[in-house]
C-alpha atoms as a PDB file:
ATOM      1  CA  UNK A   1       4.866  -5.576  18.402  1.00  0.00           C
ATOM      2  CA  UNK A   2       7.474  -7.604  16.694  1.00  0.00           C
ATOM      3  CA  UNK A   3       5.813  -9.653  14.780  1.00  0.00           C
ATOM      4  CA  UNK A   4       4.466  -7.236  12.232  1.00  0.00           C
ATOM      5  CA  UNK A   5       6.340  -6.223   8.638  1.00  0.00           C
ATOM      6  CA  UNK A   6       6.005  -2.839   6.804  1.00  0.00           C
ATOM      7  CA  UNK A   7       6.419  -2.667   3.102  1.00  0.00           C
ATOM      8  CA  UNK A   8       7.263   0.848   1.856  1.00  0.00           C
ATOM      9  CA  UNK A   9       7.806   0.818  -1.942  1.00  0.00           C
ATOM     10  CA  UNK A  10       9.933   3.846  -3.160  1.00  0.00           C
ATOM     11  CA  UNK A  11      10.987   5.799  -5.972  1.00  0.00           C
ATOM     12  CA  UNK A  12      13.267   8.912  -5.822  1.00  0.00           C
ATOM     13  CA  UNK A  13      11.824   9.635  -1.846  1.00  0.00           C
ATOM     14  CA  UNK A  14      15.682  10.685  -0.711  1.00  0.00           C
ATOM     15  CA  UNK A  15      13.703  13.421   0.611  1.00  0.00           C
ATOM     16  CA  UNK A  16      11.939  11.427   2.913  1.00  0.00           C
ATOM     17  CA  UNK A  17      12.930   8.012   3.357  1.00  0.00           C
ATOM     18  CA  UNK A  18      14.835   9.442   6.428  1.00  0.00           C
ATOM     19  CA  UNK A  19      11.954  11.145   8.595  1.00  0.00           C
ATOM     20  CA  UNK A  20       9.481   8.142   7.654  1.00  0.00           C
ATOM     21  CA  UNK A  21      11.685   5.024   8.660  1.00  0.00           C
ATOM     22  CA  UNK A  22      12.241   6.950  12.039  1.00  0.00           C
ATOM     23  CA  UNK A  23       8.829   7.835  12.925  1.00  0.00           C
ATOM     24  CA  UNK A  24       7.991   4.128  11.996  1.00  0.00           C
ATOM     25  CA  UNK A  25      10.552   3.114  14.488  1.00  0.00           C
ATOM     26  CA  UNK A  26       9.792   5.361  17.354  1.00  0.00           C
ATOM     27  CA  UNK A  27       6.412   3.583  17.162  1.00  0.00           C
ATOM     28  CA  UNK A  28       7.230   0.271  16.390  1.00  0.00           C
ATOM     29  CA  UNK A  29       9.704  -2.973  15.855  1.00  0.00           C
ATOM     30  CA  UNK A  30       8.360  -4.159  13.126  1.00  0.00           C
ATOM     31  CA  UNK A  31      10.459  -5.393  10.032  1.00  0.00           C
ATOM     32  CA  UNK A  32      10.725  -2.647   7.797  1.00  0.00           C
ATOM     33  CA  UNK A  33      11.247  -3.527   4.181  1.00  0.00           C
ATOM     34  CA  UNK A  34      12.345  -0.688   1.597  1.00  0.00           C
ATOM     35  CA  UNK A  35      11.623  -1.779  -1.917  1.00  0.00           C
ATOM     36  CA  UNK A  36      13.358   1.263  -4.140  1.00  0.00           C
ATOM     37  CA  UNK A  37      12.728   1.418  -7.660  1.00  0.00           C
ATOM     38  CA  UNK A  38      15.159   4.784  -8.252  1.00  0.00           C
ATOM     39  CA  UNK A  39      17.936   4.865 -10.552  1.00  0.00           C
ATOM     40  CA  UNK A  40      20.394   6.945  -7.882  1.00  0.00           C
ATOM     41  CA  UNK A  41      21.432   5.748  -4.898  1.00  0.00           C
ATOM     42  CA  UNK A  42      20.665   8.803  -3.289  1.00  0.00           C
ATOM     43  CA  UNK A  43      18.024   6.634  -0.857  1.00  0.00           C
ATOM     44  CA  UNK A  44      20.398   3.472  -0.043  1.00  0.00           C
ATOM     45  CA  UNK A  45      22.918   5.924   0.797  1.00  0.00           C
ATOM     46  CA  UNK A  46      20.930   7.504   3.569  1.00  0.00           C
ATOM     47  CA  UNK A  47      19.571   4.338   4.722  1.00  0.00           C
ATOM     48  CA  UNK A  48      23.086   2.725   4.966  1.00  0.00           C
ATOM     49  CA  UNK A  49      24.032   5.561   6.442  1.00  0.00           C
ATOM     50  CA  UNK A  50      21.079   5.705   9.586  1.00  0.00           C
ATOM     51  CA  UNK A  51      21.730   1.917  10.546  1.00  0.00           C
ATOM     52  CA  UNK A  52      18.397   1.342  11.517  1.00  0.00           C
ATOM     53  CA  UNK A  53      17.462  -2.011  12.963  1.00  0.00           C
ATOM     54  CA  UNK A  54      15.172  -4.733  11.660  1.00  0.00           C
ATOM     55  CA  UNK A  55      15.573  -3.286   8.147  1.00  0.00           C
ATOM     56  CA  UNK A  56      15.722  -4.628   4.867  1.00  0.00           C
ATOM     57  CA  UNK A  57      16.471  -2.234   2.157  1.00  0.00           C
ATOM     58  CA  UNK A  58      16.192  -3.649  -1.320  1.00  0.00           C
ATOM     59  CA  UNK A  59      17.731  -1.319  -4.388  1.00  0.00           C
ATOM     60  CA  UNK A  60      16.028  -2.667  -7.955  1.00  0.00           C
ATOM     61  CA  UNK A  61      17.732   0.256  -9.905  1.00  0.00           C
ATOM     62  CA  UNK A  62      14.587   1.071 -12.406  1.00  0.00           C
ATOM     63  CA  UNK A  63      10.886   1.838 -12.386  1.00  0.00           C
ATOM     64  CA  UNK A  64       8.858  -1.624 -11.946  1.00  0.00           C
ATOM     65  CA  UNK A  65       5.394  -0.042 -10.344  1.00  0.00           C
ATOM     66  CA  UNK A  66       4.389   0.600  -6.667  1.00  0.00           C
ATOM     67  CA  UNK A  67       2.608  -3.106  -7.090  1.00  0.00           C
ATOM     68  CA  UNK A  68       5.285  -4.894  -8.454  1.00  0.00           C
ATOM     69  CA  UNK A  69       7.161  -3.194  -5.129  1.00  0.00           C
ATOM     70  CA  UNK A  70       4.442  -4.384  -2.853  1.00  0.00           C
ATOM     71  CA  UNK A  71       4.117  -8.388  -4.141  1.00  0.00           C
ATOM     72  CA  UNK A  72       8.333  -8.422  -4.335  1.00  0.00           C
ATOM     73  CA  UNK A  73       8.010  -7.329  -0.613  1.00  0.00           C
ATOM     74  CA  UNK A  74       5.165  -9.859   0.799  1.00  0.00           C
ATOM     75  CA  UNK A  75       7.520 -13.028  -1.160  1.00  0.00           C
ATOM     76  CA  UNK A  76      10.463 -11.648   0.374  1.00  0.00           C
ATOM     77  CA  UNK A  77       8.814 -11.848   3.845  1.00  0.00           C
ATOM     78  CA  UNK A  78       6.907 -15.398   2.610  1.00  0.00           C
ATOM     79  CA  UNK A  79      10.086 -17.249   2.113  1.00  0.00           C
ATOM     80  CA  UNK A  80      12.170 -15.697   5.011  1.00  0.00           C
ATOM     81  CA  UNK A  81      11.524 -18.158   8.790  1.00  0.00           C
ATOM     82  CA  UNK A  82       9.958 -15.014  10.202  1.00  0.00           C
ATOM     83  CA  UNK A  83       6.931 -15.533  12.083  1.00  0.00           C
ATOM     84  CA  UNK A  84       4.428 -12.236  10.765  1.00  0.00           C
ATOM     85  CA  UNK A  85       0.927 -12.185  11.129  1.00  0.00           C
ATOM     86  CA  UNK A  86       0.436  -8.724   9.740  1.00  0.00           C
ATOM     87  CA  UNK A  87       1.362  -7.443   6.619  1.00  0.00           C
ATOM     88  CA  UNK A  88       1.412  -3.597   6.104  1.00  0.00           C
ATOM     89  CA  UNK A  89       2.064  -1.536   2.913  1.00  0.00           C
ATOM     90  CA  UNK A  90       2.595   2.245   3.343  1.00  0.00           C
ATOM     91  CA  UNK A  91       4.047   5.122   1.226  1.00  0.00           C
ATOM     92  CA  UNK A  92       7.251   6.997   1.661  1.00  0.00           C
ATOM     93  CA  UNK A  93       5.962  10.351   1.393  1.00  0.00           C
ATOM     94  CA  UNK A  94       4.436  10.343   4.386  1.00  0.00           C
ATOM     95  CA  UNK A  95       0.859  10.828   3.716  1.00  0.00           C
ATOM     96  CA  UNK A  96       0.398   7.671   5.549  1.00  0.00           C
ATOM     97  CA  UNK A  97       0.450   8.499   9.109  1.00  0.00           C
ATOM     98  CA  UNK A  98       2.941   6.074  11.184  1.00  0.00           C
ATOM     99  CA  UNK A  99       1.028   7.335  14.096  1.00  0.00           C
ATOM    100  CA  UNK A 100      -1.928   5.513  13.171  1.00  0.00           C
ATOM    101  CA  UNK A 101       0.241   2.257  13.301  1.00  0.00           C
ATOM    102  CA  UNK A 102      -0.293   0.957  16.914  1.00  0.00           C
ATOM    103  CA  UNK A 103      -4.302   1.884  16.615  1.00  0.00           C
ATOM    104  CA  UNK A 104      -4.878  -0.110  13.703  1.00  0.00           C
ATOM    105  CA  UNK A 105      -2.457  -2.918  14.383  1.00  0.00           C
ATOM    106  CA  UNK A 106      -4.553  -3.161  17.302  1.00  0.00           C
ATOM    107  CA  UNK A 107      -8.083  -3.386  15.560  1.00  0.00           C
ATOM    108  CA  UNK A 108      -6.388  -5.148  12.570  1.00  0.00           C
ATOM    109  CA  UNK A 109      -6.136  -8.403  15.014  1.00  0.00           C
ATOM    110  CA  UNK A 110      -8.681  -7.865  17.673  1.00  0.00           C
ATOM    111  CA  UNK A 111     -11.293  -8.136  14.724  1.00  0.00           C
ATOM    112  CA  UNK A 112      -9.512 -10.971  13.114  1.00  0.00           C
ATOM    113  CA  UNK A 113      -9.106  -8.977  10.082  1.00  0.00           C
ATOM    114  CA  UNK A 114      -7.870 -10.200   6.506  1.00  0.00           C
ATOM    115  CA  UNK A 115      -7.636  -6.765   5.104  1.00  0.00           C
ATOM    116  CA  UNK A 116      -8.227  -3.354   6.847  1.00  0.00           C
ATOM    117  CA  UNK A 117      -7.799  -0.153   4.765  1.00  0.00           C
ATOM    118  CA  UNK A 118      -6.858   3.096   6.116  1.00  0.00           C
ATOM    119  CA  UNK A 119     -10.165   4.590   4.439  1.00  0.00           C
ATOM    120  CA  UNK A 120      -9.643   8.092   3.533  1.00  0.00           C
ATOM    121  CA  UNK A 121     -13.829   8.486   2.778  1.00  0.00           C
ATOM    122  CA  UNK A 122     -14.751   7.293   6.345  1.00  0.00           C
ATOM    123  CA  UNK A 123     -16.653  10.528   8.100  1.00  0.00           C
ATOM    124  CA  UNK A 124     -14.094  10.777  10.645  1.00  0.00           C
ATOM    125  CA  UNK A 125     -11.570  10.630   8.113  1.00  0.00           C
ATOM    126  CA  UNK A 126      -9.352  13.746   6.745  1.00  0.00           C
ATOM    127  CA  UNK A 127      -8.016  14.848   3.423  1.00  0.00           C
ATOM    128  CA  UNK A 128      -5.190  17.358   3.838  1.00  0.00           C
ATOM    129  CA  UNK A 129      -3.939  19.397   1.488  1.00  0.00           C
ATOM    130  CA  UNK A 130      -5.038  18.167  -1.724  1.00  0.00           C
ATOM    131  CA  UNK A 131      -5.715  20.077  -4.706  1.00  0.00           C
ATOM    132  CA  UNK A 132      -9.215  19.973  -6.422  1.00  0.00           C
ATOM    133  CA  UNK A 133      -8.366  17.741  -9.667  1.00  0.00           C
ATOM    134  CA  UNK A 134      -6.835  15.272  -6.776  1.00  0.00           C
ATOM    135  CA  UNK A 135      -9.733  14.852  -5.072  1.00  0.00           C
ATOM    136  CA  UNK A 136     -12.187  14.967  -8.293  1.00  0.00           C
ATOM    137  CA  UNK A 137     -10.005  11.678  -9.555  1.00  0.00           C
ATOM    138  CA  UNK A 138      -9.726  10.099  -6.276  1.00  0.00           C
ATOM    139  CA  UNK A 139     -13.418  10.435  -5.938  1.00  0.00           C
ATOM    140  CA  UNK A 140     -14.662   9.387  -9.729  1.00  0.00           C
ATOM    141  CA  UNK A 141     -11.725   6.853  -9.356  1.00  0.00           C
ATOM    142  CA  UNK A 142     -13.268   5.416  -6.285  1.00  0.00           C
ATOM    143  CA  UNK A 143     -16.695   5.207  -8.157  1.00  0.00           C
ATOM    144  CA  UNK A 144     -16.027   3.863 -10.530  1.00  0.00           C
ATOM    145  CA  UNK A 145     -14.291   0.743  -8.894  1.00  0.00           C
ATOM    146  CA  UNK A 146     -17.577   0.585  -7.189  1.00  0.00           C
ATOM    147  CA  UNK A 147     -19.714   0.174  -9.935  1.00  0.00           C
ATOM    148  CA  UNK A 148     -17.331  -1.932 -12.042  1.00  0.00           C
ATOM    149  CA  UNK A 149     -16.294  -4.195  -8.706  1.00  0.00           C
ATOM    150  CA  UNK A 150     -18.817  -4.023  -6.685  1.00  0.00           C
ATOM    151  CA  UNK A 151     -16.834  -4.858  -3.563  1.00  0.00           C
ATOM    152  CA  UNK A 152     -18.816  -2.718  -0.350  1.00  0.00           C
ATOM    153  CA  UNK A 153     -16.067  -0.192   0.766  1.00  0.00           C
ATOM    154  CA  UNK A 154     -15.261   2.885   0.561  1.00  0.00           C
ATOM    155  CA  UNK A 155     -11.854   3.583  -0.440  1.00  0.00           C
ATOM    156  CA  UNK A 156     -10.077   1.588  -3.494  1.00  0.00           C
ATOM    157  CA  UNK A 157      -7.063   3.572  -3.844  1.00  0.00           C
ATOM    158  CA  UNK A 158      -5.379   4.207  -0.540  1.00  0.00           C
ATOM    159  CA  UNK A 159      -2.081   2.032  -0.210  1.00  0.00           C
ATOM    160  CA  UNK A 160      -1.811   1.780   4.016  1.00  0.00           C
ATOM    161  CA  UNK A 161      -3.254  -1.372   4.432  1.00  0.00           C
ATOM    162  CA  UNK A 162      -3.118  -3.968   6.902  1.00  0.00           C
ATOM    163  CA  UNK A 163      -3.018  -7.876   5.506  1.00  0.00           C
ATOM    164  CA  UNK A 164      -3.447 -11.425   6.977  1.00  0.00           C
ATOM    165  CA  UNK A 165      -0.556 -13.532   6.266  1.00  0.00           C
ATOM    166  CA  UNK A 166      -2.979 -15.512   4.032  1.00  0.00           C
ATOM    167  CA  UNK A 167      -4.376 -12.396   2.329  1.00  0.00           C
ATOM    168  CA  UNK A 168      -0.598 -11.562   1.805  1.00  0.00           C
ATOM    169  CA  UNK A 169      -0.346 -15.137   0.015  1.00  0.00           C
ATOM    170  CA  UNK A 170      -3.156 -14.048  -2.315  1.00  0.00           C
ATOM    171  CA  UNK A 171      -1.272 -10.995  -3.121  1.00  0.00           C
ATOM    172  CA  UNK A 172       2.320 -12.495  -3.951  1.00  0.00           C
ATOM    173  CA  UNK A 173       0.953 -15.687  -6.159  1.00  0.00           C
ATOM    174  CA  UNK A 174      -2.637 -14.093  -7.458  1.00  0.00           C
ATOM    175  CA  UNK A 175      -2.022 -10.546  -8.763  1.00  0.00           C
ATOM    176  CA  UNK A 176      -1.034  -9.670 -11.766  1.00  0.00           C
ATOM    177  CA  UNK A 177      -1.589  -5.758 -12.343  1.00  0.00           C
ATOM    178  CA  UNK A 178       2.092  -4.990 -10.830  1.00  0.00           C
ATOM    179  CA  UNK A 179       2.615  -1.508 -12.682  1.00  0.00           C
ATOM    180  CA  UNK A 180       0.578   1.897 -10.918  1.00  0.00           C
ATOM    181  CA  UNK A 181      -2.278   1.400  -8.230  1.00  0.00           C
ATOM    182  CA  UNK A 182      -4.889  -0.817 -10.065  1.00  0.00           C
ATOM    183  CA  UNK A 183      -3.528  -4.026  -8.358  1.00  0.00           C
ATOM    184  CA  UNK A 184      -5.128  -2.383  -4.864  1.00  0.00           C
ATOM    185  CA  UNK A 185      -8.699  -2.570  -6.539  1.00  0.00           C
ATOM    186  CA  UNK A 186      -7.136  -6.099  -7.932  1.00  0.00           C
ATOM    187  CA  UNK A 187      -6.364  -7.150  -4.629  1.00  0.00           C
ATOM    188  CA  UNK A 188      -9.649  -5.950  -2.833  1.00  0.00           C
ATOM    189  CA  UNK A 189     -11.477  -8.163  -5.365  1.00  0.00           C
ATOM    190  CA  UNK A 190      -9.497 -11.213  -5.164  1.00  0.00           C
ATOM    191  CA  UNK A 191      -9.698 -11.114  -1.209  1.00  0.00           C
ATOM    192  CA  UNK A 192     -13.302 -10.214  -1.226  1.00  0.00           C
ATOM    193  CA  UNK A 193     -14.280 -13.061  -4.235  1.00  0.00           C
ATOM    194  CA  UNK A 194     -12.299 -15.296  -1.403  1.00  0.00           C
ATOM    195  CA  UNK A 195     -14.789 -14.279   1.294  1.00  0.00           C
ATOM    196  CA  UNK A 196     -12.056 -12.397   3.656  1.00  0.00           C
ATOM    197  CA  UNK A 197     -13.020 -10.410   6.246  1.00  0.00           C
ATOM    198  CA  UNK A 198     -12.415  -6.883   4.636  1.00  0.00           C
ATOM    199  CA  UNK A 199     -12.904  -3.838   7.003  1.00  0.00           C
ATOM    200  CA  UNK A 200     -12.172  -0.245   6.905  1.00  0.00           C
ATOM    201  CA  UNK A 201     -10.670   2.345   9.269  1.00  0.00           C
ATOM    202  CA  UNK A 202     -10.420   6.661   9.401  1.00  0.00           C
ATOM    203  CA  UNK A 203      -7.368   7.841   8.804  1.00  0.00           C
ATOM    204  CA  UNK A 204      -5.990  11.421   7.782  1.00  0.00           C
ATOM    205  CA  UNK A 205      -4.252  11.231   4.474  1.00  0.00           C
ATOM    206  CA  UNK A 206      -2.044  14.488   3.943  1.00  0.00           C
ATOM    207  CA  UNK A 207      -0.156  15.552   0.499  1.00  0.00           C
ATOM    208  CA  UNK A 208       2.932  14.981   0.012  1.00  0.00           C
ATOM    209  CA  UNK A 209       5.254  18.088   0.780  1.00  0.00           C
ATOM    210  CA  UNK A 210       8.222  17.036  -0.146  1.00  0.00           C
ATOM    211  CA  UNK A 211       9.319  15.106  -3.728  1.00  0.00           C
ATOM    212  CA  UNK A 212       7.176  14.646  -6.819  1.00  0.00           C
ATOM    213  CA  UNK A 213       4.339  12.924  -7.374  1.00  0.00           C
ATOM    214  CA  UNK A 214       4.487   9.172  -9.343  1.00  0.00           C
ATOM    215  CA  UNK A 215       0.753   9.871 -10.582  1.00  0.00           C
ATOM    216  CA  UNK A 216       0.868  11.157 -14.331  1.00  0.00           C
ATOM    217  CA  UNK A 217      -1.475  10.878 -17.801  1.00  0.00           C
ATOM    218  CA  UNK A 218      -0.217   7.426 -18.239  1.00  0.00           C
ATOM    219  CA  UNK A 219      -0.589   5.954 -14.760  1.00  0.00           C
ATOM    220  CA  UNK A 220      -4.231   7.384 -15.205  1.00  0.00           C
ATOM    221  CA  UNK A 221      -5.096   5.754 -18.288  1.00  0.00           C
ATOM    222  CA  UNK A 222      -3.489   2.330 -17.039  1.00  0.00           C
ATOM    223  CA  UNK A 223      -5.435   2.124 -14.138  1.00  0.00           C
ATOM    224  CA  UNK A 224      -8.365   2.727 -16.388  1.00  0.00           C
ATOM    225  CA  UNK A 225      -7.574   0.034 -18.563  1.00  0.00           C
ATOM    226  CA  UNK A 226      -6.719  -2.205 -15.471  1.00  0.00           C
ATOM    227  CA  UNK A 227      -9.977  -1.463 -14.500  1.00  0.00           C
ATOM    228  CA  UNK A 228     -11.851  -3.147 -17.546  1.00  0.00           C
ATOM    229  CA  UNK A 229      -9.864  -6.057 -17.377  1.00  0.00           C
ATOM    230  CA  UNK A 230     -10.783  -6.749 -13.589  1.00  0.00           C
ATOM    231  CA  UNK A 231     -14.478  -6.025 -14.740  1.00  0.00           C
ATOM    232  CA  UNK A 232     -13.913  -8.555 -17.680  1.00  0.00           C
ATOM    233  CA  UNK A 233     -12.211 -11.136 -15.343  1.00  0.00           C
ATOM    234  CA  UNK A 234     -14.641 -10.941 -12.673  1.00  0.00           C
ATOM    235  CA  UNK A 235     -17.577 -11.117 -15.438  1.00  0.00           C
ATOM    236  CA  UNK A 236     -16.163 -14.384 -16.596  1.00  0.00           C
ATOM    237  CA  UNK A 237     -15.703 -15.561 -13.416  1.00  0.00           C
ATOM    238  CA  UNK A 238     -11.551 -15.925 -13.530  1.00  0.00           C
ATOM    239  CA  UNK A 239     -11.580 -14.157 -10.170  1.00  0.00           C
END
């Protein structure tokens, strides 16, 4: 599979940029694209120094948001010759499992898919390892989109997804929430208002063990807020 990119958006993952980039490789060829937001070089260092192939690392030296990562990524990949039908985004901590990879690629084309999210409330799906208040947010988080969106899946809020390269297009010229995780509810809606073909597929989502956590007070309330304005903007009909 070569025709396939991953976007992993990072911030401060020195611990584990290493381990995921070569699990991601021992499973596939796909373009790998590193979009770091840290202020060190700690991660660039260690990537320079692995020389792995069919990777583009690129260093933006300050804190821009995991969405502003992802939409940097899909243009990069938009404007390059490369022929790639699928578009991935996963996280550096590695509670996205690269052994999934293959197995959804897989049912990501075979069903002519636009977007497939690794659903984390699927019944065959797993939560690993995360504390109550975690899973309490996750879970009022995800309801909430719901009832505000209304778009029929489970999971919002999980960022390993799979992406047509038209579904990618929406994403680098249509979203606008680049700062914390509300542009993956933004997305969802402006794929779904589009009448993609939006699926869902189990996956086990473990906690990160290594590194710190991005989500804080602030990223909470943001998200919030994000979520009224898609509410707002799909009322009036500018989505």
């Amino acid at each position: 599979m070569e025709n396939e990119a991953i976007i992993i958006p990072a911030f401060n993952e020195e611990k584990n940029i290493k381990k995921i980039v070569h699990l991601i490789r021992d499973k596939t060829q796909a373009l790998i694209i590193i979009v770091d937001d840290s202020a060190n070089s700690k991660s660039k260092n260690i990537i320079v120094k692995e020389k792995i192939n069919n990777l583009l690392y690129y260093h933006r030296k300050k804190k821009l948001g995991r969405g502003s990562a992802i939409v940097f990524g899909f243009k990069k990949i938009l404007k390059s010759k490369r022929k790639i039908n699928c578009f991935i985004e996963m996280d550096a901590d590695l509670s996205h499992n690269p052994n999934e990879l293959i197995r959804n690629i897989s049912f990501f084309y075979k069903h002519s898919i636009d977007l497939l999210i690794a659903s984390r409330y699927l019944k065959k799906s797993k939560i690993i390892n995360w504390p109550t208040s975690r899973k309490i947010l996750s879970r009022l988080s995800n309801m909430l989109a719901r009832i505000f969106l209304g778009v029929p899946v489970k999971d919002y809020t999980n960022g390993f997804r799979f992406y047509s390269k038209r579904a990618a297009k929406v994403v680098a010229s249509e979203c606008k929430n680049l700062d914390g995780f509300i542009i993956l509810s933004e997305i969802l809606l402006r794929t779904y208002r589009k009448n993609y073909k939006i699926l869902e597929i189990n996956t086990i989502f473990k906690n990160r063990v290594r590194g710190e956590s991005t989500v804080n007070v602030d990223l909470i309330l943001k998200s919030f807020l994000g979520l009224w304005k898609l509410f707002f903007l799909k009322i009036f009909k500018k989505i």
